[in-house]
Protein backbone atom coordinates (compact mmCIF):
# COMPACT_ATOMS: atom_id res chain seq x y z
CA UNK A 1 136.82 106.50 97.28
CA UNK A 2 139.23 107.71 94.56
CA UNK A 3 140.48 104.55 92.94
CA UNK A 4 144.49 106.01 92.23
CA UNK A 5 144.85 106.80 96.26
CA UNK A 6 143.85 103.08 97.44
CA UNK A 7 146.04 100.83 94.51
CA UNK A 8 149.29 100.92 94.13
CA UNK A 9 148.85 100.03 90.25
CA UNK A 10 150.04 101.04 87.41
CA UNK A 11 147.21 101.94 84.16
CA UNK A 12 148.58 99.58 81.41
CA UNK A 13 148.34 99.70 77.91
CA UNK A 14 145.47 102.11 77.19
CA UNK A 15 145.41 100.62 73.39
CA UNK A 16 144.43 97.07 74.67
CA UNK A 17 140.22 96.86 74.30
CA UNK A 18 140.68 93.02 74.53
CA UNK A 19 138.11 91.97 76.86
CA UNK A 20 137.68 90.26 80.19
CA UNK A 21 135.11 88.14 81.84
CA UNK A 22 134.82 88.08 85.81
CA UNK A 23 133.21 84.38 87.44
CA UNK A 24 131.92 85.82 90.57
CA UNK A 25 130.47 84.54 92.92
CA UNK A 26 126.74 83.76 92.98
CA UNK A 27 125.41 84.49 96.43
CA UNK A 28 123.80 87.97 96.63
CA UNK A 29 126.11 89.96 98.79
CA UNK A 30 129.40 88.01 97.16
CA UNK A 31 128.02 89.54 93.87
CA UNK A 32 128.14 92.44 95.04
CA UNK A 33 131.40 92.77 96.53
CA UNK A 34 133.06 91.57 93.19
CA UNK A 35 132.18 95.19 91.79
CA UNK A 36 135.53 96.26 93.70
CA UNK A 37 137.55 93.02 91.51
CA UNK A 38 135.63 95.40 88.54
CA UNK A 39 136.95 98.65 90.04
CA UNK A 40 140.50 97.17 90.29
CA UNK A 41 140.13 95.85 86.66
CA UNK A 42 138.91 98.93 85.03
CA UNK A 43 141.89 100.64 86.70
CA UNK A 44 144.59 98.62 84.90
CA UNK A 45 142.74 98.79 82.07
CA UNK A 46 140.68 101.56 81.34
CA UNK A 47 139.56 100.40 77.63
CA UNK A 48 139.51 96.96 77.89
CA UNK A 49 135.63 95.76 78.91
CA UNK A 50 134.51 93.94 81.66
CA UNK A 51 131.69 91.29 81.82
CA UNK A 52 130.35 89.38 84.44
CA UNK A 53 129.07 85.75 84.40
CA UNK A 54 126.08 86.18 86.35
CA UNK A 55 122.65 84.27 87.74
CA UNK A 56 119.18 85.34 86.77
CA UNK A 57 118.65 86.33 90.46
CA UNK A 58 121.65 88.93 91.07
CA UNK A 59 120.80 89.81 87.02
CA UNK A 60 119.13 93.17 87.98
CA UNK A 61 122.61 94.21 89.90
CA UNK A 62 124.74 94.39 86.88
CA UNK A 63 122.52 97.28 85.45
CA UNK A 64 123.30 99.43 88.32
CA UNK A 65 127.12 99.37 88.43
CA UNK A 66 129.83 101.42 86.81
CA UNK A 67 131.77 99.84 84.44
CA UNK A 68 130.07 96.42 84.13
CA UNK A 69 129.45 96.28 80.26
CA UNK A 70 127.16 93.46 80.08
CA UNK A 71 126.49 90.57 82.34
CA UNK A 72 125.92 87.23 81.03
CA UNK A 73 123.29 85.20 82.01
CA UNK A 74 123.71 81.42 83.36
CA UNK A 75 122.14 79.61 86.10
CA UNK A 76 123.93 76.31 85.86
CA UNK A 77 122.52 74.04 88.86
CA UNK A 78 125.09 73.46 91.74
CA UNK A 79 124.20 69.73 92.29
CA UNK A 80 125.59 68.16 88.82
CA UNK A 81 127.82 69.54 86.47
CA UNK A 82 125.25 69.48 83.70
CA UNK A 83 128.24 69.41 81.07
CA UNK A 84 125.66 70.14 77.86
CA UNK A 85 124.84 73.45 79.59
CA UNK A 86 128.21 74.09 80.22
CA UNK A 87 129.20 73.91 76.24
CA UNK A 88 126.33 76.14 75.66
CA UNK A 89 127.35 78.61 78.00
CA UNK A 90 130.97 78.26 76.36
CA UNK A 91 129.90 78.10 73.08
CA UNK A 92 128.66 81.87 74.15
CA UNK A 93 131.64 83.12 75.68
CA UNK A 94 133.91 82.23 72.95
CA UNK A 95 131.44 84.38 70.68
CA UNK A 96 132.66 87.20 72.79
CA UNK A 97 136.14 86.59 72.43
CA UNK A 98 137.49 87.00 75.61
CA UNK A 99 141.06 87.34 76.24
CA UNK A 100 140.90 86.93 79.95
CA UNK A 101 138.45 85.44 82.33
CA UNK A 102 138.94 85.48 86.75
CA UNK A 103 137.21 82.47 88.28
CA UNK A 104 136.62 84.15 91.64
CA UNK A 105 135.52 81.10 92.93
CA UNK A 106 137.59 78.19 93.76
CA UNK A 107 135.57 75.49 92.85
CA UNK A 108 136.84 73.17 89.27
CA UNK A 109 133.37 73.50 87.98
CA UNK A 110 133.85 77.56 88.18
CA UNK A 111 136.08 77.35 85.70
CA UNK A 112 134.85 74.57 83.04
CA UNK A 113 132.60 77.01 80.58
CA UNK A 114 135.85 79.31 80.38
CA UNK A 115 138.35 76.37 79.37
CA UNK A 116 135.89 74.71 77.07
CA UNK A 117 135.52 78.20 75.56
CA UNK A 118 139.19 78.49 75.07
CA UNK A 119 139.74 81.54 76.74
CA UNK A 120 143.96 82.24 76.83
CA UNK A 121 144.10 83.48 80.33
CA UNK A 122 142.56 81.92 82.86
CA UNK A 123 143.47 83.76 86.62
CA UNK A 124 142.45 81.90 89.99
CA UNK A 125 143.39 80.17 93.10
CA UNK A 126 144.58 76.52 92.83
CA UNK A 127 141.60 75.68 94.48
CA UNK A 128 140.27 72.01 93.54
CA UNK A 129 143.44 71.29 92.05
CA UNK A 130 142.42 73.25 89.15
CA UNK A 131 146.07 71.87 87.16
CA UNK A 132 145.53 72.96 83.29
CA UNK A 133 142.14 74.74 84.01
CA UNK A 134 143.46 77.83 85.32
CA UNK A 135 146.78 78.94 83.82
CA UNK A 136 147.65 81.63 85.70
CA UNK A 137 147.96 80.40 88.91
CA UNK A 138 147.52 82.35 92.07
CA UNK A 139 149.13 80.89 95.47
CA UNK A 140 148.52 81.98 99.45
CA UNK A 141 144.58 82.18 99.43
CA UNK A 142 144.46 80.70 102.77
CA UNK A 143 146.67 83.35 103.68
CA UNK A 144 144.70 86.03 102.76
CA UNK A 145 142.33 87.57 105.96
CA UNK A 146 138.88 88.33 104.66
CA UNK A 147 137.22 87.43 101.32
CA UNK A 148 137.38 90.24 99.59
CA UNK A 149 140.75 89.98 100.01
CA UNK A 150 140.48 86.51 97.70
CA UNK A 151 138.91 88.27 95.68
CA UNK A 152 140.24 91.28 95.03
CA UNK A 153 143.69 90.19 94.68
CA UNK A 154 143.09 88.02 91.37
CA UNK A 155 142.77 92.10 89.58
CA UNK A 156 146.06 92.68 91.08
CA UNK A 157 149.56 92.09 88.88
CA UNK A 158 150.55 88.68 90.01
CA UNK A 159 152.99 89.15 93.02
CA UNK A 160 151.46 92.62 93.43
CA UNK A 161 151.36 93.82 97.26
CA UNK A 162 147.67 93.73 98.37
CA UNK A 163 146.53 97.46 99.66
CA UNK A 164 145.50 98.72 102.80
CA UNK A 165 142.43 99.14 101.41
CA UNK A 166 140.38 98.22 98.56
CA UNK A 167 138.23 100.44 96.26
CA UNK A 168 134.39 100.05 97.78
CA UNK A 169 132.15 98.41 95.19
CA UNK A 170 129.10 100.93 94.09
CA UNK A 171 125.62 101.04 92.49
CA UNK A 172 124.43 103.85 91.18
CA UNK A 173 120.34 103.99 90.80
CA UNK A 174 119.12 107.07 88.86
CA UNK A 175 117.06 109.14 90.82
CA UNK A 176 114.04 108.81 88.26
CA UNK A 177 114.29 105.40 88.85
CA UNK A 178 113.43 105.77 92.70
CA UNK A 179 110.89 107.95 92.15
CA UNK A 180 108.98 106.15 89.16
CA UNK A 181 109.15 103.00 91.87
CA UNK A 182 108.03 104.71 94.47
CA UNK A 183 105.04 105.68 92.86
CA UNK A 184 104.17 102.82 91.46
CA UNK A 185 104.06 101.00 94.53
CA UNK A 186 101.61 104.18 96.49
CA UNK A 187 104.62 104.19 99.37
CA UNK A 188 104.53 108.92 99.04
CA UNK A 189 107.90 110.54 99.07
CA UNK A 190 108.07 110.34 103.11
CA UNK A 191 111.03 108.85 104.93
CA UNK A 192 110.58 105.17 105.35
CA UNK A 193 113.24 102.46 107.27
CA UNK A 194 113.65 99.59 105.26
CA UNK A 195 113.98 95.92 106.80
CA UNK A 196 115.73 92.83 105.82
CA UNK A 197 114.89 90.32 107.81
CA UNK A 198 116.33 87.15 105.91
CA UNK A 199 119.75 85.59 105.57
CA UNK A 200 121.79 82.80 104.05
CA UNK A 201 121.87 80.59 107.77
CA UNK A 202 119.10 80.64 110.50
CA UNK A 203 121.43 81.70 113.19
CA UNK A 204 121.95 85.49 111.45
CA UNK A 205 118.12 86.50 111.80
CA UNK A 206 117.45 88.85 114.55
CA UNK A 207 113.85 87.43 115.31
CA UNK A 208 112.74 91.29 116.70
CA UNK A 209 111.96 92.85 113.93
CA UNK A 210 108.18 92.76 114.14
CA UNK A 211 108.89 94.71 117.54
CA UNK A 212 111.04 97.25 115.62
CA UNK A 213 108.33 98.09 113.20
CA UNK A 214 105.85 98.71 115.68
CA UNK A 215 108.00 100.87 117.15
CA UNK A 216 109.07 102.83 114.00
CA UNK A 217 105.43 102.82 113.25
CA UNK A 218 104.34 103.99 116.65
CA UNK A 219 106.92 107.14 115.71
CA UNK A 220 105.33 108.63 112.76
CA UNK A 221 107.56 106.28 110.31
CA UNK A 222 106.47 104.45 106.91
CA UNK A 223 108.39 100.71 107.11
CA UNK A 224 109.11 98.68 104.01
CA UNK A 225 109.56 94.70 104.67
CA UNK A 226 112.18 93.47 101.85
CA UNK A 227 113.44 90.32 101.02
CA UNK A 228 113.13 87.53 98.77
CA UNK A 229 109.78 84.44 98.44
CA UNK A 230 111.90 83.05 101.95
CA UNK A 231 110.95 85.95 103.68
CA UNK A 232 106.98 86.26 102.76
CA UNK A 233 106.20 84.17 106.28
CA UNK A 234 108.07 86.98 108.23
CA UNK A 235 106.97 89.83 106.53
CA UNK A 236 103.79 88.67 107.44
CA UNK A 237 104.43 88.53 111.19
CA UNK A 238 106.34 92.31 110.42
CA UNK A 239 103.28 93.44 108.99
CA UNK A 240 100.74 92.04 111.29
CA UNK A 241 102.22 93.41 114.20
CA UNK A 242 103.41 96.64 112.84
CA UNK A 243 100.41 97.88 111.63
CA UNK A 244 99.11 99.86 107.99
CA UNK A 245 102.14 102.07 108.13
CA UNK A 246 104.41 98.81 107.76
CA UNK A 247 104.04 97.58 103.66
CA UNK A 248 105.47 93.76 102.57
CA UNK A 249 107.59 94.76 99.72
CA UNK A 250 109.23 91.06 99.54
CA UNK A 251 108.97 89.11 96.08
CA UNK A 252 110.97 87.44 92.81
CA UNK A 253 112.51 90.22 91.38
CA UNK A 254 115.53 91.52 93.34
CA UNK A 255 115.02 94.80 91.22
CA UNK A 256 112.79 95.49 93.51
CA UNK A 257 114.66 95.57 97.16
CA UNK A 258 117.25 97.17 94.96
CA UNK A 259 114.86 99.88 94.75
CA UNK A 260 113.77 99.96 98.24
CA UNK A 261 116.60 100.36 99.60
CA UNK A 262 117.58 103.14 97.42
CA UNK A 263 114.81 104.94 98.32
CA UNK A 264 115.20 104.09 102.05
CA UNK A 265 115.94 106.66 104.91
CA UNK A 266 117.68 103.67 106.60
CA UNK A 267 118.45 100.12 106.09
CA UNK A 268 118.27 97.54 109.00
CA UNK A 269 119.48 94.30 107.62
CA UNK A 270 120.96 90.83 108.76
CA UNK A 271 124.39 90.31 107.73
CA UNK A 272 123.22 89.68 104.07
CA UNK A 273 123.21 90.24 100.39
CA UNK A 274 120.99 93.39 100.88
CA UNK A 275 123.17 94.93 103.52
CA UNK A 276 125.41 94.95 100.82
CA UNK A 277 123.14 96.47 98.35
CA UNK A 278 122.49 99.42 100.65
CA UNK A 279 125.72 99.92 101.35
CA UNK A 280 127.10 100.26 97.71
CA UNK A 281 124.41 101.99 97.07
CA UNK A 282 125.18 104.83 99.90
CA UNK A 283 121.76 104.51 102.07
CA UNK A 284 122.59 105.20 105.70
CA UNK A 285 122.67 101.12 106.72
CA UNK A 286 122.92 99.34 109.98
CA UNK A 287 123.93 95.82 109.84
CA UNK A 288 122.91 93.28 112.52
CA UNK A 289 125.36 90.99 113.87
CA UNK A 290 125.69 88.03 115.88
CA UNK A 291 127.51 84.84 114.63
CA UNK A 292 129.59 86.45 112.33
CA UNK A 293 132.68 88.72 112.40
CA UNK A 294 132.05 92.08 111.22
CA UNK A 295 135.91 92.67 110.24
CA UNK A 296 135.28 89.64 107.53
CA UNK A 297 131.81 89.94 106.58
CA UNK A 298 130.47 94.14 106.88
CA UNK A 299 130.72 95.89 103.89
CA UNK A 300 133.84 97.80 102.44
CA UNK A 301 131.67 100.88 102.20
CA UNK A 302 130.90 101.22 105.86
CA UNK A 303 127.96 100.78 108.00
CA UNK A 304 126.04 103.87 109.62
CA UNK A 305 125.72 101.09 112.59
CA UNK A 306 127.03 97.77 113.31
CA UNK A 307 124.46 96.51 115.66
CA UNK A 308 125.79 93.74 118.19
CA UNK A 309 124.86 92.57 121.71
CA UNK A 310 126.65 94.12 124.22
CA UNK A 311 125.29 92.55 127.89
CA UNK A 312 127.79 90.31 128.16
CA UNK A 313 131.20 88.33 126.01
CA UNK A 314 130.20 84.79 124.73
CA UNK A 315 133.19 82.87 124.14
CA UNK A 316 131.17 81.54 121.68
CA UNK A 317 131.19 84.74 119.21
CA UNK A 318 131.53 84.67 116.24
CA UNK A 319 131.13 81.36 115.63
CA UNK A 320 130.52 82.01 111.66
CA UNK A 321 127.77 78.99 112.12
CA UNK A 322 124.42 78.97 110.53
CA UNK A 323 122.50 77.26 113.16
CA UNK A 324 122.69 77.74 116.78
CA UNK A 325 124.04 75.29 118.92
CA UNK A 326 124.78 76.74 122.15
CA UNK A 327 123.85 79.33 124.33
CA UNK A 328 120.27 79.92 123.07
CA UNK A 329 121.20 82.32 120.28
CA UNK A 330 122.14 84.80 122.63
CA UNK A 331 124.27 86.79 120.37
CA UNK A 332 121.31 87.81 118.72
CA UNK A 333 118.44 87.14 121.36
CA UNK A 334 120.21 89.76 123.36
CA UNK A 335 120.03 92.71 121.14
CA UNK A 336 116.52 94.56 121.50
CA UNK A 337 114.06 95.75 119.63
CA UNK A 338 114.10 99.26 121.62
CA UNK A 339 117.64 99.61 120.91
CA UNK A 340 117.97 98.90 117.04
CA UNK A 341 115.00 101.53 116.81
CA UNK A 342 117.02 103.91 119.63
CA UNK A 343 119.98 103.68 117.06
CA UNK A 344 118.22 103.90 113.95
CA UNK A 345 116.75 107.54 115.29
CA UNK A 346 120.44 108.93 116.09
CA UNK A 347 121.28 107.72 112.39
CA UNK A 348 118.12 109.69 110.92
CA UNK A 349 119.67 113.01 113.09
CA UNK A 350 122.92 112.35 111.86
CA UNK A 351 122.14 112.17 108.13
CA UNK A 352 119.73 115.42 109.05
CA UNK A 353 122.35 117.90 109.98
CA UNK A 354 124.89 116.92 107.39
């Protein structure tokens, strides 16, 4: 998506290199949606660089997109506010000299390691009564429909109209990447379906996907299993039922389900952070829904499938909850294993004749 056609925004002063420093959120998927605050940044400000505060888990992510310079490390613990680590964290950030810094998130801890590091501008929502901490106040966030859209608008000239739509965020993983991955791991150069079966919150795990991989097995496809250490037990249960065609690719690096679902035919996924990976990434991905509302929570890029359950309207949907409490978990109980697989197929023809 051409970045000019979707912002009504002006490219200001070319000369300024100062640079910025973007708080995102930490949560995988989050992460990745802040690339578009990035895209909307490097827009107003072509020369001026862009850094992102990041955690050692979503560290891999910042090597893959465009116009990230660097991201900086820090995995201050949510529980306490662990104020020596934040002075060494700010003590870092002033070595860079930021001029600007957007605390995404709305929390007053967010924005501690940027005021103790003296950053001039500090952009964010009020928030936690964030008085004196951020000094460029932004208004209206409950106002605002989806989350990108509290996001997004902190790149966006104070007062600026919010677009129709927003530039999609992107990684971009080098071919010779893929390949070097894919050999190191024995998985051929075949199509494979890639499967993400965890989630942030029980009630967005489809619990069929040891069905679905015995069915994508039982038609001549390789299956990949990807997740984080949460997800071992149920790549186990994929794998065991699936058969030898159907690999456990879960572990501690995310590096590597960045990988696998680059080198996917297909992604199936929960509504999660590596949804969001294959989207931005551009592998054909279907995204399983049940709890949650698609319109707030799919990715900007587009899904080759949103997956829902169709048999019947629960007045309960979306309850954005992450733990059933009524109607047995219908919204995803309901969707089956036949027809995810069914869908999946009419994707693979799809990409196939383009």
């Amino acid at each position: 998506m051409n970045v000019d056609s979707v912002l009504g925004v002006e490219t200001q002063d070319s000369a300024d290199t100062s640079p910025i420093l973007v708080v995102p959120y930490v949560w995988i998927g989050d992460f990745v949606r802040g690339h578009t605050v990035v895209r909307v940044l490097k827009k107003r400000w072509p020369n001026r660089p862009v850094d992102l505060l990041v955690t050692r888990q979503c560290a891999p992510l910042v090597d893959y997109m465009p116009g990230v310079r660097a991201g900086i490390v820090s995995d201050l613990p949510r529980s306490r506010l662990a104020l020596g680590r934040q002075w060494a964290l700010a003590a870092e950030l002033k070595a860079r000299n930021y001029a600007t810094a957007l605390v995404l998130p709305r929390t007053w801890k967010a924005a501690i390691a940027p005021v103790l590091a003296g950053i001039p501008e500090r952009v964010g929502f009020f928030g936690e009564a964030r008085f004196g901490m951020i000094n460029a106040m932004r208004w209206g966030e409950r106002q605002l429909p989806r989350f990108i859209d509290k996001n997004a608008v902190l790149a966006l000239p104070a007062g600026a109209p919010r677009p129709a739509e927003w530039p999609v965020p992107q990684l971009r993983v080098p071919a010779e990447e893929i390949g070097q991955w894919r050999q190191a791991n024995g998985l051929g150069s075949g199509p494979a379906i890639a499967l993400g079966p965890g989630s942030v919150g029980e009630s967005k795990r489809w619990t069929y996907y040891p069905e679905a991989a015995r069915l994508f097995a039982e038609r001549g496809f390789d299956v990949w299993v990807v997740g984080g250490p949460a997800e071992k037990d149920a790549a186990q249960q994929i794998t065991a039922m699936g058969g030898p065609r159907v690999r456990d690719l879960t572990g501690t690096d995310l590096r590597n389900g960045i990988l696998a679902m680059a080198a996917a035919s297909v992604g199936i996924s929960n509504d999660s952070g590596l949804m969001h990976i294959a989207a931005a990434i551009g592998t054909p991905t279907m995204g399983i829904f049940g709890p949650t509302d698609p319109y707030l929570w799919a990715p900007l890029n587009g899904l080759a499938a949103t997956v829902r359950q169709s048999k019947s309207k629960l007045p309960c949907q979306p309850c954005q909850r992450t733990v059933c409490t009524m109607n047995d978990h219908r919204c995803m109980r309901d969707i089956a294993a036949d027809e995810v697989v069914d869908i999946a197929e009419r994707v693979l023809v799809q990409i196939s004749v383009r």
